[in-house]
N, C-alpha and C. Protein backbone atom coordinates (compact mmCIF):
# COMPACT_ATOMS: atom_id res chain seq x y z
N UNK A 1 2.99 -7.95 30.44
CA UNK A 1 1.76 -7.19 30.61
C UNK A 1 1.40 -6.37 29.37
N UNK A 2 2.20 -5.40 28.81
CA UNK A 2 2.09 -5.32 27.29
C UNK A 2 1.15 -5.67 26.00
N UNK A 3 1.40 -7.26 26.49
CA UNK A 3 0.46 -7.99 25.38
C UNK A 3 -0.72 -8.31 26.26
N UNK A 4 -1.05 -7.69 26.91
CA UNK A 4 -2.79 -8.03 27.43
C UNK A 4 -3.52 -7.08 26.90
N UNK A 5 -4.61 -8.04 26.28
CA UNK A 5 -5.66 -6.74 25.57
C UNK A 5 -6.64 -5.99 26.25
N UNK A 6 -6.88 -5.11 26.05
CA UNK A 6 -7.67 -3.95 26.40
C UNK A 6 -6.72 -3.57 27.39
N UNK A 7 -5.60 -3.48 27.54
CA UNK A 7 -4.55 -2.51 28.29
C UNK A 7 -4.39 -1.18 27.81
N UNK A 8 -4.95 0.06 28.18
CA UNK A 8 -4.48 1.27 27.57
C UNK A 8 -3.69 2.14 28.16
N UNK A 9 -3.21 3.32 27.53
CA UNK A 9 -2.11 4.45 28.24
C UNK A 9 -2.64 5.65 27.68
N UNK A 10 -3.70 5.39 27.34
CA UNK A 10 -4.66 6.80 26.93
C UNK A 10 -6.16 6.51 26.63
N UNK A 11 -7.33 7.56 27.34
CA UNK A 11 -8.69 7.88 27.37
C UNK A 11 -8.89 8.89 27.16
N UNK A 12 -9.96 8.98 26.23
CA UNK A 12 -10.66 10.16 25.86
C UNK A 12 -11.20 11.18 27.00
N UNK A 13 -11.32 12.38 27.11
CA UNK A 13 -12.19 12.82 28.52
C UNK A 13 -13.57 12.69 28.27
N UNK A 14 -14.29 12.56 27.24
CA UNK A 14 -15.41 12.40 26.94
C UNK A 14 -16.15 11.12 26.93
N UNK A 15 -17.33 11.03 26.78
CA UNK A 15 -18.01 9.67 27.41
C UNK A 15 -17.64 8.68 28.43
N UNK A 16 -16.63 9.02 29.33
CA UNK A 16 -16.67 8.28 30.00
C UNK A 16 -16.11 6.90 29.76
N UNK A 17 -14.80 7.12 28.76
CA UNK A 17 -13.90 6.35 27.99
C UNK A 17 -12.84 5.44 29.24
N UNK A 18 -12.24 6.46 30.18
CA UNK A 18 -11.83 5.66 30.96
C UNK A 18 -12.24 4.64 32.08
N UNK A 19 -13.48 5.24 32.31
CA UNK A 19 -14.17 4.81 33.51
C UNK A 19 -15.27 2.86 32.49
N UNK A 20 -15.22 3.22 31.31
CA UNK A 20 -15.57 2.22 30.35
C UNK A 20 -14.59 1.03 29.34
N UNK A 21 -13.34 2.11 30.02
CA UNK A 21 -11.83 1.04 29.50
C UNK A 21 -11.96 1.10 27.53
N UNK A 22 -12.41 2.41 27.30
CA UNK A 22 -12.13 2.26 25.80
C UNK A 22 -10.99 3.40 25.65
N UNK A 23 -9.92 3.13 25.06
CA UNK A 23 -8.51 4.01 25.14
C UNK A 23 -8.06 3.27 23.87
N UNK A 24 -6.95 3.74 23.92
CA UNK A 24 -5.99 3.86 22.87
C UNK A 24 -4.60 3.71 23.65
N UNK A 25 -3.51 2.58 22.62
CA UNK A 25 -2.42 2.29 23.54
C UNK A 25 -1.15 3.68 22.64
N UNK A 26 -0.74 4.69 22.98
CA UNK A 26 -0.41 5.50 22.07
C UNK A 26 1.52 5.64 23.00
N UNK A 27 1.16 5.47 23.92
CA UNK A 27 2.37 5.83 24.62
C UNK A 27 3.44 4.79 24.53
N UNK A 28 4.85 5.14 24.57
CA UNK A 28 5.24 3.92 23.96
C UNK A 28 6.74 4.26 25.29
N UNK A 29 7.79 2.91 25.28
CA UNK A 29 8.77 3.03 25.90
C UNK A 29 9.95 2.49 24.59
N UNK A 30 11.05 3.04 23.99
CA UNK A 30 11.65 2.59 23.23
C UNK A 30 12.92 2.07 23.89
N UNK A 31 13.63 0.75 23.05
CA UNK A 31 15.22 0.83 23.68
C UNK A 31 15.71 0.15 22.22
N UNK A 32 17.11 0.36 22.69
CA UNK A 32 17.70 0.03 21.59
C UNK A 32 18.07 -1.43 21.46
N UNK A 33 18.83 -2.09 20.25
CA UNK A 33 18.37 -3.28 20.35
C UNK A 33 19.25 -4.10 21.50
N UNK A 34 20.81 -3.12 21.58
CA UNK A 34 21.49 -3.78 22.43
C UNK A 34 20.97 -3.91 23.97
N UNK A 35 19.85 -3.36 24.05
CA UNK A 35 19.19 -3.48 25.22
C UNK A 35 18.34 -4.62 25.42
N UNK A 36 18.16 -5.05 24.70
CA UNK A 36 16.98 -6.24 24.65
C UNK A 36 17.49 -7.25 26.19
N UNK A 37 18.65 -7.71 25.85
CA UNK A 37 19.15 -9.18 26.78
C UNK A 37 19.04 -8.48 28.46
N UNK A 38 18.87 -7.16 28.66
CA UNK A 38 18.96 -6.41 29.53
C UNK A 38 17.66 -5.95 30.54
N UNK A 39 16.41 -6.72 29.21
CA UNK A 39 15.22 -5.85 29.58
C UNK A 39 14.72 -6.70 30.23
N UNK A 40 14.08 -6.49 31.60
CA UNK A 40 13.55 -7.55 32.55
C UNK A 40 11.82 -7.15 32.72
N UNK A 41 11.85 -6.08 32.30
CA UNK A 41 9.65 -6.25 32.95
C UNK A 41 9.57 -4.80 32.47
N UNK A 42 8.23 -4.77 31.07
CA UNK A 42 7.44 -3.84 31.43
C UNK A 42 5.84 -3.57 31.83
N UNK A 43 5.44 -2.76 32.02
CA UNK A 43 4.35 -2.25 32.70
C UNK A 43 3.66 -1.30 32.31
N UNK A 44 2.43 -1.56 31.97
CA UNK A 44 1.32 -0.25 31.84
C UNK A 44 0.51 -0.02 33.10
N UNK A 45 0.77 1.27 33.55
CA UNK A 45 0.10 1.70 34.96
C UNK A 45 -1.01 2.07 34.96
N UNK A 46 -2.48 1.37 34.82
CA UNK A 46 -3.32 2.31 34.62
C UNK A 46 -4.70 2.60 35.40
N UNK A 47 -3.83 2.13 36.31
CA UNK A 47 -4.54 2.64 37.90
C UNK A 47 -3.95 4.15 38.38
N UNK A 48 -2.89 4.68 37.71
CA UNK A 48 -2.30 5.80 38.40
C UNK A 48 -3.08 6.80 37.64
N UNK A 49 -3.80 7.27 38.15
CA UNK A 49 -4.53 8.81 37.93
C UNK A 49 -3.82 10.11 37.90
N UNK A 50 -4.88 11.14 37.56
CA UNK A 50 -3.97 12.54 37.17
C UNK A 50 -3.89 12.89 35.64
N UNK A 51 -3.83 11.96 34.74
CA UNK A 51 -4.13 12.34 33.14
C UNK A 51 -4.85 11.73 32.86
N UNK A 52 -5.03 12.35 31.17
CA UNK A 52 -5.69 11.24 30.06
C UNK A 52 -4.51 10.17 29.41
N UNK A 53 -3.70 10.47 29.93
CA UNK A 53 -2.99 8.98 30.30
C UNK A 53 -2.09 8.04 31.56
N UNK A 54 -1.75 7.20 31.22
CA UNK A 54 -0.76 6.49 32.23
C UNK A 54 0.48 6.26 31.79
N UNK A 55 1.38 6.19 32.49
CA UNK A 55 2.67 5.86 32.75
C UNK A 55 2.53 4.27 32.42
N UNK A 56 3.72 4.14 31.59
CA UNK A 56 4.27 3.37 31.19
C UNK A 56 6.15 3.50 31.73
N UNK A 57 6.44 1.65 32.02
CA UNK A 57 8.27 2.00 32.54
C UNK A 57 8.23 0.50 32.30
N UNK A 58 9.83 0.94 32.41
CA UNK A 58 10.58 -0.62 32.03
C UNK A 58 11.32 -0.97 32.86
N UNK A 59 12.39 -2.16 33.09
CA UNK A 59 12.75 -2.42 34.20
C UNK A 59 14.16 -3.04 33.33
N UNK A 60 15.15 -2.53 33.72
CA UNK A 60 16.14 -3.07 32.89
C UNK A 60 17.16 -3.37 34.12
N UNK A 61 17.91 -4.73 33.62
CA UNK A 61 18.81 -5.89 34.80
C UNK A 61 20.25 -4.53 34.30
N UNK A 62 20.76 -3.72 34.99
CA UNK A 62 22.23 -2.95 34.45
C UNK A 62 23.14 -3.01 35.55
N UNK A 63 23.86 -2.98 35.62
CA UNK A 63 24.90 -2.53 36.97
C UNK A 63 25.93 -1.44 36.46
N UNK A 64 25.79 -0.96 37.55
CA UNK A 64 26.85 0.50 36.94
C UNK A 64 27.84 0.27 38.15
């Protein structure tokens, strides 16, 4: 999901940026590299309201 364009995790409050889907992808999730074989799904949320941005998460395969 990541690589779909016009996906954002941040809108301006002005003009009516979110409600028009013009944002900026600024928010980021980092891992390290030994994490890679581990990483199963991420996600930009940007139906979840409450800021001028969204939540972003990752989904990593671990067992503890």
């Amino acid at each position: 999901q990541p690589d779909t364009p016009e996906l954002y995790t941040w809108w301006s409050h002005f003009g009516g940026a979110r409600e028009r889907n013009v944002g900026w992808r600024i928010d980021y999730v980092m891992v390290s590299e030994a994490l890679t074989p581990v990483l199963k799904n991420a996600k930009i949320h940007p139906n979840v309201m409450g800021s001028d941005h969204c939540p972003v998460s990752v989904e990593l395969s671990i067992e503890l």
